[in-house]
Protein backbone atom coordinates (compact mmCIF):
# COMPACT_ATOMS: atom_id res chain seq x y z
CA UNK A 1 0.00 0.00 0.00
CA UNK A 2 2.83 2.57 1.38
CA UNK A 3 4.54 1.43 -1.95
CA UNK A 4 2.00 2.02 -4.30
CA UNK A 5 1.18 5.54 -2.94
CA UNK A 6 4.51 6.10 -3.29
CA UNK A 7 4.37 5.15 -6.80
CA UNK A 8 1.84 7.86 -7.88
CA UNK A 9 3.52 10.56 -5.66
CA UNK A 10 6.69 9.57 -7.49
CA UNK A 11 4.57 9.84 -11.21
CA UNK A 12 2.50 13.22 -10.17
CA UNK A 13 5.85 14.64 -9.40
CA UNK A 14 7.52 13.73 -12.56
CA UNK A 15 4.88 14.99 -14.37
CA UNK A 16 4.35 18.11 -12.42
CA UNK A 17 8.10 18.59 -13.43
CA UNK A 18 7.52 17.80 -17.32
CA UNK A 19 4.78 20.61 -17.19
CA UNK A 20 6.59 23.57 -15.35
CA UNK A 21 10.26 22.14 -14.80
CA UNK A 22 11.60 22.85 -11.25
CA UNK A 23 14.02 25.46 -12.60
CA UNK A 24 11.37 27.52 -14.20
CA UNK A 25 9.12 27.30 -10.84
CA UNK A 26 12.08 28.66 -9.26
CA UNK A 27 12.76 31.50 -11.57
CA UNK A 28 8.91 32.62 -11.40
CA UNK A 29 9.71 32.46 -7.78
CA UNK A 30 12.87 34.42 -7.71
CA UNK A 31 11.40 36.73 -9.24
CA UNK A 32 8.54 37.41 -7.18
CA UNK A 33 9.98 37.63 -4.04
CA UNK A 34 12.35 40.44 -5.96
CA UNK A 35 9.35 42.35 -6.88
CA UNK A 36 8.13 41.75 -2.90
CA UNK A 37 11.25 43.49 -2.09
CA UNK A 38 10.95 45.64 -4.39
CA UNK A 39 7.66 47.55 -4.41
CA UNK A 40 7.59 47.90 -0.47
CA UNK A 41 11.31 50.13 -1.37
CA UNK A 42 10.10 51.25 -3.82
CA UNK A 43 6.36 52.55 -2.86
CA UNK A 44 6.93 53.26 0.49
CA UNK A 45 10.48 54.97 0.07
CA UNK A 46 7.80 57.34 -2.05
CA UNK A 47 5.63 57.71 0.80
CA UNK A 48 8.23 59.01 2.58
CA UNK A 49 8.40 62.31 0.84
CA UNK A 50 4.69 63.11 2.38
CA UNK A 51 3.71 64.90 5.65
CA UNK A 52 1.31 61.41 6.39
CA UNK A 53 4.48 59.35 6.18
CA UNK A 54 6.93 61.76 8.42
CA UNK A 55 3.63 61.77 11.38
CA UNK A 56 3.23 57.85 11.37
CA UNK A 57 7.20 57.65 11.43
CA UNK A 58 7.59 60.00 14.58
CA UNK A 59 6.44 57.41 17.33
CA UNK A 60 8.72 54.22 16.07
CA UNK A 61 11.84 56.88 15.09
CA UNK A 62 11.11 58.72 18.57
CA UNK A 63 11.17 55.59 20.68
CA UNK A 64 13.63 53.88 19.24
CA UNK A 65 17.04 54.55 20.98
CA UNK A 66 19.20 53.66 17.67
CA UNK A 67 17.36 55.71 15.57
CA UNK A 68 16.18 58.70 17.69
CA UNK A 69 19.40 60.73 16.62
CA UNK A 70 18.09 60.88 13.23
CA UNK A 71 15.76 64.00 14.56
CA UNK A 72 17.99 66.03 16.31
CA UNK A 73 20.51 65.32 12.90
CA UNK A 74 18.39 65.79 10.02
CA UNK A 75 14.89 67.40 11.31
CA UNK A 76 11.36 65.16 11.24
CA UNK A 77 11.20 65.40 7.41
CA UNK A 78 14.66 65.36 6.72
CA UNK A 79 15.12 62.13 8.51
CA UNK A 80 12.41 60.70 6.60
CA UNK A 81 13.18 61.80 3.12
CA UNK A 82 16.78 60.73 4.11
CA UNK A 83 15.04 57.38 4.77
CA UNK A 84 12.47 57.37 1.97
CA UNK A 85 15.90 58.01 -0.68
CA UNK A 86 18.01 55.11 0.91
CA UNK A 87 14.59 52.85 0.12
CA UNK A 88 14.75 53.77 -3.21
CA UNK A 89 18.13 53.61 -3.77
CA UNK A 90 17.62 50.43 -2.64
CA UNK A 91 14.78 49.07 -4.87
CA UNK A 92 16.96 51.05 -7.87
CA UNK A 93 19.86 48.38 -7.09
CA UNK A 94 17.77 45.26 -6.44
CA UNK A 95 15.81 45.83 -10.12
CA UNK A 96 19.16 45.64 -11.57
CA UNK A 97 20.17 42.95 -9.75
CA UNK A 98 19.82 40.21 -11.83
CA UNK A 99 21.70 42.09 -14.85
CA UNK A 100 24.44 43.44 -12.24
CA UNK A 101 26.22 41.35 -9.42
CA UNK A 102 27.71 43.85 -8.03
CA UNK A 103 24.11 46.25 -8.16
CA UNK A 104 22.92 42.98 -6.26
CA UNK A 105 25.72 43.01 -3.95
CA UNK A 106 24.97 46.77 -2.77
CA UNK A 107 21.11 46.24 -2.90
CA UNK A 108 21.09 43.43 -0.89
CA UNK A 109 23.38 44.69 1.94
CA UNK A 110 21.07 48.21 2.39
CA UNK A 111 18.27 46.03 1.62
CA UNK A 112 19.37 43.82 4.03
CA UNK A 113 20.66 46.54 6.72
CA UNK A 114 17.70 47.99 6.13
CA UNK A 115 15.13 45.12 7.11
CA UNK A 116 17.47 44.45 10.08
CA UNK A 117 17.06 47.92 11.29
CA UNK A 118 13.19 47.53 11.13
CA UNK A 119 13.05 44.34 12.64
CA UNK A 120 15.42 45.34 15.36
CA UNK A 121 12.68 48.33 16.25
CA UNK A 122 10.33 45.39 17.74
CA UNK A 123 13.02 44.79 20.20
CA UNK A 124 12.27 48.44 20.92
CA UNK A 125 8.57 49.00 21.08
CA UNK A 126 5.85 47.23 22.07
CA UNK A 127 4.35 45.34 20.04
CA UNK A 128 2.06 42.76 21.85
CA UNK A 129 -1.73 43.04 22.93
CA UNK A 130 -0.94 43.50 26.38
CA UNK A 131 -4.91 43.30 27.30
CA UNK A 132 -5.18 40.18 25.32
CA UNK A 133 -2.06 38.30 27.69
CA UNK A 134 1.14 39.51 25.23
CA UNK A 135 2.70 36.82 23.32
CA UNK A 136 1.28 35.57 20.46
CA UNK A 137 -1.50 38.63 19.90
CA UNK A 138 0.45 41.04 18.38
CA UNK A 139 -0.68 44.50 17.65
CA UNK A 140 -0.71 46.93 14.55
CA UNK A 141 2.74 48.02 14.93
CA UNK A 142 4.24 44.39 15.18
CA UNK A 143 1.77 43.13 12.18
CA UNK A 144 3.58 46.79 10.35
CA UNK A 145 6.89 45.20 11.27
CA UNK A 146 6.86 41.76 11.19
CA UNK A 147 6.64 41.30 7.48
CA UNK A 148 9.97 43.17 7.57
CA UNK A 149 11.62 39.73 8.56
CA UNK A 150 10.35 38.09 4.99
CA UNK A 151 11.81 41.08 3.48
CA UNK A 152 15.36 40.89 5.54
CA UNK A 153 15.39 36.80 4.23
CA UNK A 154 15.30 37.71 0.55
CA UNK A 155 17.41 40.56 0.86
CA UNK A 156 20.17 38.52 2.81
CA UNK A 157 19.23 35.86 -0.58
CA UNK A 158 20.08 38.64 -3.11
CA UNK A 159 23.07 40.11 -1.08
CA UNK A 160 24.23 36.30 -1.00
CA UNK A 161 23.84 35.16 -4.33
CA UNK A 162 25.25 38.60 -5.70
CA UNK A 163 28.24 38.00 -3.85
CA UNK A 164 28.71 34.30 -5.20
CA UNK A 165 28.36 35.62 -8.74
CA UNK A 166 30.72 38.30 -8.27
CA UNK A 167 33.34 36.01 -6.84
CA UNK A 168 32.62 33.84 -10.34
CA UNK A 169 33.09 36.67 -12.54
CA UNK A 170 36.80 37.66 -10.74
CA UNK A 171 38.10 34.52 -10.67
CA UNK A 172 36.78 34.54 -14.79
CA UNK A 173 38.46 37.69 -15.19
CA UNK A 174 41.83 36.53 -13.54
């Protein structure tokens, strides 16, 4: 019985694989999870230029100790277009990506410094239900940040694979 189930898993996924071949899935897939990176940077690096964007900023730049000296430096808009330009710097780097190892290679480490800066501002605010009990009911601002961790993952991927095919093309060139 285990055997013959086996047998038809074994068939459906040979099949599967004759209709959309494993490396094609993966390409498709690559390249949505560079366009998830992509038009958060890019969209809300945009946002960033608007009044709306430098008020809902205030309370996680405020009372977050790392980043609270962007204020005092740059001035409640400042900071934010400052952050808004890095974003789409960012997104700039990661489209060219797969044409450019080294654009990769930059666009995943801000992407990826990025994302861990964002992530890191949970550690800093709350961001649990506290009248539900905490831990696991988490609140707007964790839900705002916790998608950031995706984001950091396929960032760390680009910055990762950029550097592998950078190290190919030296060692080409040499």
């Amino acid at each position: 019985m285990t055997q013959n189930i086996t047998s038809v898993a074994d068939r459906a996924i040979t099949g599967l694989d004759r209709i959309a071949p494993a490396t094609t899935i993966t390409k498709i897939g690559r390249g949505v999870a560079l366009a998830g990176v992509v038009l958060p940077l890019l969209l809300i690096g945009l946002l960033k230029f608007t009044q709306i964007e430098v008020d809902a900023l205030k309370p996680l730049i405020t009372n977050t100790p790392w980043l609270s000296w962007l204020y005092p430096a740059f001035g409640e808009a400042g900071a934010t277009a400052l952050l808004g330009t890095a974003e789409i710097f960012t997104a700039v780097l990661l489209i060219a990506s797969p044409w450019s190892a080294r654009a990769g290679l930059l666009g995943g480490a801000i992407g990826s410094l990025t994302f861990l800066t964002t992530v890191s501002v949970m550690f800093a605010l709350p961001i649990w239900y506290a009248e539900l009990g905490g831990f696991p009911w988490i609140n707007p601002v964790g839900q705002f940040l916790l998608k950031d961790v995706s984001l950091l993952g396929v960032s760390i991927v680009i910055f990762g694979e950029s550097l592998t095919r950078a190290k190919a093309q030296i060692s080409q060139a040499v």
